[in-house]
C-alpha atoms as a PDB file:
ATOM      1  CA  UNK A   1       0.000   0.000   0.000  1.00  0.00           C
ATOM      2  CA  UNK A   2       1.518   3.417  -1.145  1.00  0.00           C
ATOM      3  CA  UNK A   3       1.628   6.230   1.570  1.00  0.00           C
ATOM      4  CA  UNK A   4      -0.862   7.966  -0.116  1.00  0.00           C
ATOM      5  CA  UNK A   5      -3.809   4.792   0.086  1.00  0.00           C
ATOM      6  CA  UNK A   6      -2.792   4.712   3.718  1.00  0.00           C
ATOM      7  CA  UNK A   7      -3.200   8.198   3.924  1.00  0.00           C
ATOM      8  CA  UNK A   8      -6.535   8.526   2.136  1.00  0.00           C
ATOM      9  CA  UNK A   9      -7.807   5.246   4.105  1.00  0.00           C
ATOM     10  CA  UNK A  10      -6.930   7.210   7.304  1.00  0.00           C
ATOM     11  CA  UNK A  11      -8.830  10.486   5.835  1.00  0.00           C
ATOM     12  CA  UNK A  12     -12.043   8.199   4.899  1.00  0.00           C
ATOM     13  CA  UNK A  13     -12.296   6.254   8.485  1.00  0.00           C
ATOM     14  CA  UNK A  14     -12.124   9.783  10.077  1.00  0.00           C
ATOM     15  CA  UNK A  15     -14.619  10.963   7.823  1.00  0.00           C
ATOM     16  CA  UNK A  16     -17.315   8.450   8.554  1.00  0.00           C
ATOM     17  CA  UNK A  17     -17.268  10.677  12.184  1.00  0.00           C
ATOM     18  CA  UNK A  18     -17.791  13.724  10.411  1.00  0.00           C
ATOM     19  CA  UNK A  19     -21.287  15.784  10.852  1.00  0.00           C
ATOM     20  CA  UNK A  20     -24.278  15.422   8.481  1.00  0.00           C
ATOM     21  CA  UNK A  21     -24.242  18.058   5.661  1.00  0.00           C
ATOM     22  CA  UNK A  22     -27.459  19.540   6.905  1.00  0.00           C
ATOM     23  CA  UNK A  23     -28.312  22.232   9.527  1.00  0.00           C
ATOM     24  CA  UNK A  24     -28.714  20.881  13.064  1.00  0.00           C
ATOM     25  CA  UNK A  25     -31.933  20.206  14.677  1.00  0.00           C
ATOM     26  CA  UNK A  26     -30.793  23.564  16.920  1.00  0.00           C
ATOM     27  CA  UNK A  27     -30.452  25.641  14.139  1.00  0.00           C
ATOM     28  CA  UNK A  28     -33.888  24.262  12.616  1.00  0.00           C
ATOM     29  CA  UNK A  29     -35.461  25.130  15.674  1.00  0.00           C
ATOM     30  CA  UNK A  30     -34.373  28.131  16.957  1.00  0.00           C
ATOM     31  CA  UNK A  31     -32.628  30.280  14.134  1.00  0.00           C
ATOM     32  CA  UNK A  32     -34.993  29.100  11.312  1.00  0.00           C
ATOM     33  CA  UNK A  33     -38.637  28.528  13.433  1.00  0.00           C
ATOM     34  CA  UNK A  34     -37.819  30.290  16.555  1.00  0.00           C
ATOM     35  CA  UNK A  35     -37.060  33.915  14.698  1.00  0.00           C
ATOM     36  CA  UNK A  36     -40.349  34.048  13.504  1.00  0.00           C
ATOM     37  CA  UNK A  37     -41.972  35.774  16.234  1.00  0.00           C
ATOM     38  CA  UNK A  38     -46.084  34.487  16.607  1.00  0.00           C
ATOM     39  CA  UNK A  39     -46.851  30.617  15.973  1.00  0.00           C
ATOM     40  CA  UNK A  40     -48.978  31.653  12.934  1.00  0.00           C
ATOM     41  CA  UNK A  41     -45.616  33.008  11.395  1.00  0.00           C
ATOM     42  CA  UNK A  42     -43.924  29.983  12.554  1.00  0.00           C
ATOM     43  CA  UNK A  43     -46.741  27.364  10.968  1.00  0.00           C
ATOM     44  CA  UNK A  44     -46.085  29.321   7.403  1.00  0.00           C
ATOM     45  CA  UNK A  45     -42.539  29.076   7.659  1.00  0.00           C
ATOM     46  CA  UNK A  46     -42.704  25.224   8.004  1.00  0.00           C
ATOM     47  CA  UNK A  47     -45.003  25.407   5.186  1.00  0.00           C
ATOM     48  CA  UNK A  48     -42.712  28.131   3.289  1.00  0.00           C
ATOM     49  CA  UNK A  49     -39.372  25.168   3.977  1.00  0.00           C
ATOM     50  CA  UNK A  50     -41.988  22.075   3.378  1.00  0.00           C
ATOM     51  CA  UNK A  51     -42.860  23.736   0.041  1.00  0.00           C
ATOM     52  CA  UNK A  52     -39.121  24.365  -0.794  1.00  0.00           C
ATOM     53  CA  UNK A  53     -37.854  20.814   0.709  1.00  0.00           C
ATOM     54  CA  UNK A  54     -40.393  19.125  -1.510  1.00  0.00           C
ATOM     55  CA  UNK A  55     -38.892  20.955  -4.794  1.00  0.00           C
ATOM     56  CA  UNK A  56     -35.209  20.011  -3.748  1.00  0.00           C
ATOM     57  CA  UNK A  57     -36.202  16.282  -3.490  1.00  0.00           C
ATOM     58  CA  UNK A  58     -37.900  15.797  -6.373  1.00  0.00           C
ATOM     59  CA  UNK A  59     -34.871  17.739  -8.028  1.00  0.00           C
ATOM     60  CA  UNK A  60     -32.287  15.442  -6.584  1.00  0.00           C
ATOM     61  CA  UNK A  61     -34.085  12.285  -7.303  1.00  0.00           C
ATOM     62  CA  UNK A  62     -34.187  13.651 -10.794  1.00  0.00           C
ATOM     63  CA  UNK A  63     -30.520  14.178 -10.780  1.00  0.00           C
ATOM     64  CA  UNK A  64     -29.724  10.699  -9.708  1.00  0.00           C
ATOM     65  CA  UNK A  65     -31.730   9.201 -12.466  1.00  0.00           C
ATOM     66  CA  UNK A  66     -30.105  10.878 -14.757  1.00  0.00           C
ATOM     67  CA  UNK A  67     -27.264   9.793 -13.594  1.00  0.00           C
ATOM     68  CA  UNK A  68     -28.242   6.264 -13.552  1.00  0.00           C
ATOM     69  CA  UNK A  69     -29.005   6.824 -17.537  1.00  0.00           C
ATOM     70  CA  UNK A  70     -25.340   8.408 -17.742  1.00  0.00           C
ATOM     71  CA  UNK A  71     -23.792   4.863 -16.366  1.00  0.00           C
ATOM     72  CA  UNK A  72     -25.639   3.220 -18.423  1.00  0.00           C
ATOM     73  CA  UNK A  73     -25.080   4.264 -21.893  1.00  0.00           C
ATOM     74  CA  UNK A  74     -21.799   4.700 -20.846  1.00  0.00           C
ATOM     75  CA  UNK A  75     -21.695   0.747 -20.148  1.00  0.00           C
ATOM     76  CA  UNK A  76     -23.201   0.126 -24.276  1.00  0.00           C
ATOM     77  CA  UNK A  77     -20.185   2.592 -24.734  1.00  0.00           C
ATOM     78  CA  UNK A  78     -17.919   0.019 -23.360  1.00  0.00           C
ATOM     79  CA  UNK A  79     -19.815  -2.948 -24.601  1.00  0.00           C
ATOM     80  CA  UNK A  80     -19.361  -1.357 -28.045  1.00  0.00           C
ATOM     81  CA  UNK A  81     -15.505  -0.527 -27.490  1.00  0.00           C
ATOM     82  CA  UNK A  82     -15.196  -4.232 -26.586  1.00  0.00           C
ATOM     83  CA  UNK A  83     -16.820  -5.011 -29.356  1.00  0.00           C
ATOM     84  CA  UNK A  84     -14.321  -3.336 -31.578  1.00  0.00           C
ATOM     85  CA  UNK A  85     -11.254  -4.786 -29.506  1.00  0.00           C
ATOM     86  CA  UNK A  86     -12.297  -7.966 -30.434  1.00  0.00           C
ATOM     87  CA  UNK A  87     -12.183  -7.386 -34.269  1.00  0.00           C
ATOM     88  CA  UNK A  88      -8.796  -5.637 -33.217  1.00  0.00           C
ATOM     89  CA  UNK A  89      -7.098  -8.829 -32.395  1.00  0.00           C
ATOM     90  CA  UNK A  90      -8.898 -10.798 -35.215  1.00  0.00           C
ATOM     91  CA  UNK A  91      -7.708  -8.000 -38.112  1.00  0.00           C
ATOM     92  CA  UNK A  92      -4.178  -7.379 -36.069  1.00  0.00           C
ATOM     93  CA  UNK A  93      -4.790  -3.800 -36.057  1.00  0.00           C
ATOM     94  CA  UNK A  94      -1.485  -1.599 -35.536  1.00  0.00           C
ATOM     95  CA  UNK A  95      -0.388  -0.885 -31.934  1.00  0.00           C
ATOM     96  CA  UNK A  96      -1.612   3.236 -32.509  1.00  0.00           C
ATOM     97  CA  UNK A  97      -5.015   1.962 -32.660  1.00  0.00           C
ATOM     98  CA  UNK A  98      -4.523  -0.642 -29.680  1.00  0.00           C
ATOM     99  CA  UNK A  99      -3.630   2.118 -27.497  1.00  0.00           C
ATOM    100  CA  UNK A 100      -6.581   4.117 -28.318  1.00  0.00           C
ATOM    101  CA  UNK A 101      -8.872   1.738 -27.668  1.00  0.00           C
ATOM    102  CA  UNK A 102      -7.175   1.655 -24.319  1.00  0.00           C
ATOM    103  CA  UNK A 103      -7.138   5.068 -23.502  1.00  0.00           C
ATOM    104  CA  UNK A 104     -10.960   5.357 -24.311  1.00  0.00           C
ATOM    105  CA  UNK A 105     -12.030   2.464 -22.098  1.00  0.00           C
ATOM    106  CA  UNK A 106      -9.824   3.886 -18.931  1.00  0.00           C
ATOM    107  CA  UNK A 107     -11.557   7.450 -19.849  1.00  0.00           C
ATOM    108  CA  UNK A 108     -15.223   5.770 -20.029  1.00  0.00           C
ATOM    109  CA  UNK A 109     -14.275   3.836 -16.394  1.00  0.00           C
ATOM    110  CA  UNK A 110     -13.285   7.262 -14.705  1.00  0.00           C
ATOM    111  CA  UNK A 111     -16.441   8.531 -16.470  1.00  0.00           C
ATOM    112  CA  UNK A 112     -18.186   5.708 -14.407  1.00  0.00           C
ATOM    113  CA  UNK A 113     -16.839   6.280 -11.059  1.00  0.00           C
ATOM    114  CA  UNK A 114     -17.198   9.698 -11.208  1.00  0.00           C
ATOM    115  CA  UNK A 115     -20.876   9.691 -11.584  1.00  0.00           C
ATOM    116  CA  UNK A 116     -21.015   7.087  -9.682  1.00  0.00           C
ATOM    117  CA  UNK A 117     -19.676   8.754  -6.580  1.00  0.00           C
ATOM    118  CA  UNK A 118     -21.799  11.436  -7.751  1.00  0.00           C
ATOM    119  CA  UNK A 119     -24.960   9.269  -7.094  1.00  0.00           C
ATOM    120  CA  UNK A 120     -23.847   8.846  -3.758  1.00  0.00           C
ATOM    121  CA  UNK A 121     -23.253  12.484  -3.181  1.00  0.00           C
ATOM    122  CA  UNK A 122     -27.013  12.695  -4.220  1.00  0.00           C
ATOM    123  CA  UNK A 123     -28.457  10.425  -2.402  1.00  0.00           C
ATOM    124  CA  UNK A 124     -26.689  11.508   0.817  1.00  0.00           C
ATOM    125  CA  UNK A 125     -27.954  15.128   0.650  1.00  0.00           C
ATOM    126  CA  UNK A 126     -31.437  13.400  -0.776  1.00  0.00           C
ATOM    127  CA  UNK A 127     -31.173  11.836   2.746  1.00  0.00           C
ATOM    128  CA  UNK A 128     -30.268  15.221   4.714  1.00  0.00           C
ATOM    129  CA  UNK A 129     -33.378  16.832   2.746  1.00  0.00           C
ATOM    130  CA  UNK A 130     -35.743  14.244   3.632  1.00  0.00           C
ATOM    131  CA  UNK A 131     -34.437  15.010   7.721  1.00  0.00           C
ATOM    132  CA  UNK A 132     -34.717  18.112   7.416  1.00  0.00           C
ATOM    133  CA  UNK A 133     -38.334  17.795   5.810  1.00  0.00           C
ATOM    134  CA  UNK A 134     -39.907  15.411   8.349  1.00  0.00           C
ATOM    135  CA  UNK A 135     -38.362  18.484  11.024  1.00  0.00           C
ATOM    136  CA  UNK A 136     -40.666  20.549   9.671  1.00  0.00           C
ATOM    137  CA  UNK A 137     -43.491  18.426   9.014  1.00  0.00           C
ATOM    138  CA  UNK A 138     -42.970  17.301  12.990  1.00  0.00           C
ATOM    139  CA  UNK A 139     -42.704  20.833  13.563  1.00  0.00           C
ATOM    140  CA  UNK A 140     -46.104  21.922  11.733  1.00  0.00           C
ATOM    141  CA  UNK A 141     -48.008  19.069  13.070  1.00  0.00           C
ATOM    142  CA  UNK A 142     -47.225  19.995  16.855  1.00  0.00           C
ATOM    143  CA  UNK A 143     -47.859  23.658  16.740  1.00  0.00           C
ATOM    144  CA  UNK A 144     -51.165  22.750  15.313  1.00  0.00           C
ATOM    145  CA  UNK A 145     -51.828  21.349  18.574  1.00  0.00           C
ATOM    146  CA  UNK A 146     -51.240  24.910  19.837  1.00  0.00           C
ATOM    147  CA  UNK A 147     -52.961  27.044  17.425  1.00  0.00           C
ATOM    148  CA  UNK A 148     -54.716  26.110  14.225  1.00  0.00           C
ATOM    149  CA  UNK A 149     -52.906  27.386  10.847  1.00  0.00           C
ATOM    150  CA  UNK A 150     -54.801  30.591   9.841  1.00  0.00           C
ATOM    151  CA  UNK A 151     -55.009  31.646   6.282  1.00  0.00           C
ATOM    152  CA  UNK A 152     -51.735  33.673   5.181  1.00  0.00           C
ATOM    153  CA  UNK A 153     -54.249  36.501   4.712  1.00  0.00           C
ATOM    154  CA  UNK A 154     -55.897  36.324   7.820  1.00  0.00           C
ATOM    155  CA  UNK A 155     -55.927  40.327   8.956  1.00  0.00           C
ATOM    156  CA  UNK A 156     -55.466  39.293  13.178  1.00  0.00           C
ATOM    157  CA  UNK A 157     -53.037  37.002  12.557  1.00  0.00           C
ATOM    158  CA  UNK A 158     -50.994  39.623  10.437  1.00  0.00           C
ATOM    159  CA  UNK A 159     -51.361  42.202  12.188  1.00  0.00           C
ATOM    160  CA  UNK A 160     -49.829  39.950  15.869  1.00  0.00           C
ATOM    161  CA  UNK A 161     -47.117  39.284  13.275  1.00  0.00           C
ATOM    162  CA  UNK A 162     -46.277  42.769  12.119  1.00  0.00           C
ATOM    163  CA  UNK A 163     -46.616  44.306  15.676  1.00  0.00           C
ATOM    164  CA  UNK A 164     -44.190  41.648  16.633  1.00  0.00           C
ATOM    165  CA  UNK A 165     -41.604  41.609  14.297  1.00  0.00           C
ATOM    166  CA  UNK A 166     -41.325  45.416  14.102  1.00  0.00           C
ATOM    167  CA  UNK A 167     -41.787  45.869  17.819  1.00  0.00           C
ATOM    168  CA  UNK A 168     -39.143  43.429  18.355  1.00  0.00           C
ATOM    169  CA  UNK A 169     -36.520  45.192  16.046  1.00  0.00           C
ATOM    170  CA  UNK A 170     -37.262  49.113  17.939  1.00  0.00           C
ATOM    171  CA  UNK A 171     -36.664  47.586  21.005  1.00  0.00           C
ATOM    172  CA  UNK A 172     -33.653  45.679  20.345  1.00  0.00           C
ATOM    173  CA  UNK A 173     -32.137  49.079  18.989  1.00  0.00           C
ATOM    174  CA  UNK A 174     -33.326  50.994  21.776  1.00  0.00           C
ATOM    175  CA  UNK A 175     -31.806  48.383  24.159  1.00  0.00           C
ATOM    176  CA  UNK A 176     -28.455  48.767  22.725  1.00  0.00           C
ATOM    177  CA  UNK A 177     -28.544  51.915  22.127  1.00  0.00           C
ATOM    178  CA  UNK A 178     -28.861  52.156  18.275  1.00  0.00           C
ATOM    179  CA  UNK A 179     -30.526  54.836  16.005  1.00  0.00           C
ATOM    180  CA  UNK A 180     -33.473  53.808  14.155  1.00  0.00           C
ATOM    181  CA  UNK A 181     -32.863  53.707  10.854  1.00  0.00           C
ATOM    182  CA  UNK A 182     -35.840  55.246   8.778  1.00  0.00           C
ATOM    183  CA  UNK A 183     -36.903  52.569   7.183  1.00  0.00           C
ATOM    184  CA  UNK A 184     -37.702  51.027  10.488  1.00  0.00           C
ATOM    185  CA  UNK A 185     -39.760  54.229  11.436  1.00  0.00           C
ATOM    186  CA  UNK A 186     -41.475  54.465   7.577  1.00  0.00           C
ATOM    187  CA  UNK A 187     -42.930  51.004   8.838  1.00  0.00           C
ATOM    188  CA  UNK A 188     -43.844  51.759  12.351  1.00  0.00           C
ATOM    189  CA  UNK A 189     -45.863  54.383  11.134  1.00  0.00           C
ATOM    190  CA  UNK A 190     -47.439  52.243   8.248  1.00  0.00           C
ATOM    191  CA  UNK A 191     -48.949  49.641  10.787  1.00  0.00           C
ATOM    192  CA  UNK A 192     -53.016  49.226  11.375  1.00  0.00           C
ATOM    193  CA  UNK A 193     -54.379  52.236  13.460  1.00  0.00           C
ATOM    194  CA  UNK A 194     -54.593  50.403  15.995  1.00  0.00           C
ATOM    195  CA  UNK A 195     -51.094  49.655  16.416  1.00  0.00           C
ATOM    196  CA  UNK A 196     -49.673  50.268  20.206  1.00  0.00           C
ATOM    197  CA  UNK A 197     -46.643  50.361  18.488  1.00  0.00           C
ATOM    198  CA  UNK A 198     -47.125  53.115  15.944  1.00  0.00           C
ATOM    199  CA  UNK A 199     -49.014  54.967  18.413  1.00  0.00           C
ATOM    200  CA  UNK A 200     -45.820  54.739  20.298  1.00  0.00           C
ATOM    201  CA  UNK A 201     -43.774  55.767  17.332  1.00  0.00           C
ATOM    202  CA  UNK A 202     -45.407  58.605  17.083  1.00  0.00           C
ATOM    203  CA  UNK A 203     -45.634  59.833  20.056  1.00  0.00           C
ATOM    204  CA  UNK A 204     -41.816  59.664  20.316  1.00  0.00           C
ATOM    205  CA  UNK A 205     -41.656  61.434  17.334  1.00  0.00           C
ATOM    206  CA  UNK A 206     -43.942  64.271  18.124  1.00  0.00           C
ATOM    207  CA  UNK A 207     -42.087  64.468  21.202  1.00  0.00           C
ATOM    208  CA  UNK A 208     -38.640  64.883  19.366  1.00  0.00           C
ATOM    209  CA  UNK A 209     -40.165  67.500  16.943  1.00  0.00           C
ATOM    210  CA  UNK A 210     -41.082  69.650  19.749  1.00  0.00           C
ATOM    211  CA  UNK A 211     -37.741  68.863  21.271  1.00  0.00           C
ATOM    212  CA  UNK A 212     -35.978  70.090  18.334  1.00  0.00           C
ATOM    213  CA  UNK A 213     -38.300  73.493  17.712  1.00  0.00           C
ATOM    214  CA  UNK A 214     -37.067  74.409  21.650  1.00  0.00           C
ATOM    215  CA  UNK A 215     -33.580  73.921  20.856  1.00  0.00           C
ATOM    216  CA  UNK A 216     -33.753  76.024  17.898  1.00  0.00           C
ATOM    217  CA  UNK A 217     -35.756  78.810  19.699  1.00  0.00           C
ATOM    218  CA  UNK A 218     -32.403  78.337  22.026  1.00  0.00           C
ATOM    219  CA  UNK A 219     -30.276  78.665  19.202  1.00  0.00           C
ATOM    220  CA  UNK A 220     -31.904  81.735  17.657  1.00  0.00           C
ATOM    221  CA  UNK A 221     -31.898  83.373  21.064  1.00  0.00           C
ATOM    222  CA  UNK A 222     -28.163  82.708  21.884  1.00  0.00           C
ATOM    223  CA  UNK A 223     -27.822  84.423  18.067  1.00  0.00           C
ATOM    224  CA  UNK A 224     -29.892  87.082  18.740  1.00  0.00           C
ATOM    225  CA  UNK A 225     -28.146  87.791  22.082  1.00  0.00           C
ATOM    226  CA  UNK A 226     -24.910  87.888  20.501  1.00  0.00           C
ATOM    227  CA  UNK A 227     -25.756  90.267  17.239  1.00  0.00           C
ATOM    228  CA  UNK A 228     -26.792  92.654  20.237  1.00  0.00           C
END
């Protein structure tokens, strides 16, 4: 066994330690699900990553048959080249044409292997999808049990989202001590009437305005003082 087979048998028997290529079951839950801020937000987004995990399958499975077609016309390609070695040998065809007829059949068997091992790179990440689906699936059915999926449209369930999500973002900046940026206050303000949190928008906001018309009455005295 050369050095590198023994190092490449060493590499493989770590390998088969190595993590699944998919996100964790923490990441699923809590960074994917657990952003989304009401359970009627979460119940669409498992429908939202259902809806996309069904598309991926049936791409990959598409992919590996394929694939399987690829192997095996490449196998009538090597039937055929076998074919022609044969009547090679009978008509004592020149060593140029030998050698071709090599070099074609070792090109057609790394053709093989390499789709080959691209099947099983398929199928592996058809596995990983197919986790990652019945997640979300698992996920849907049990937050049914909590609250019943509501039509995307549904105007309550919405609105809980949209006072959420936006609430959530103001007073995470206001926490640390961030500006909001006015994009953040253009959609405060666009919220349902009846929005505690644009009310509290603009209130601040009102409040700053008058704020800012005091300074400036400070201002123009102080330059009025000093013209004098």
């Amino acid at each position: 066994m050369s050095s590198n087979d023994s190092l490449f048998e060493k590499i493989n028997k770590v390998l088969e330690k190595a993590p699944e290529e998919r996100h964790s079951y923490y990441q699923l839950k809590y960074f994917v699900l657990g952003k989304e801020p009401t359970t009627q937000a979460q119940l669409w987004q498992c429908l939202t990553e259902l809806r996309s995990k069904k598309e991926t399958i049936n791409t990959i499975k598409l992919q590996i048959e394929d694939t399987k077609d690829e192997i095996e016309l490449l196998k009538i390609e090597q039937d055929k080249f076998n074919a022609n070695d044969t009547i090679y040998h009978n008509a004592k065809l020149n060593e140029l044409a030998r050698r071709e007829q090599e070099i074609k059949t070792r090109r057609v068997k790394r053709k093989e292997e390499s789709l080959l091992s691209n099947i099983n790179k398929l199928e592996r990440k058809l596995q990983f999808e197919i986790q990652e689906a019945q997640f979300f699936l698992q996920a849907f059915e049990g937050l049914e049990k909590v609250e019943k999926l509501k039509d995307y449209d549904d105007f309550d369930a919405q609105k809980e989202l949209w006072e959420a999500k936006v609430g959530e973002e103001i007073n995470l900046r206001i926490l640390t001590r961030q500006p909001l940026p006015p994009d953040l206050l253009k959609t405060a303000l666009s919220l349902h009437n009846d929005s505690p949190i644009k009310d509290q928008i603009t209130r601040w906001l009102e409040s700053r305005k008058e704020q800012i018309q005091i300074e400036c009455e400070k201002e123009n005295n102080v330059r009025q003082i000093d013209h004098k």
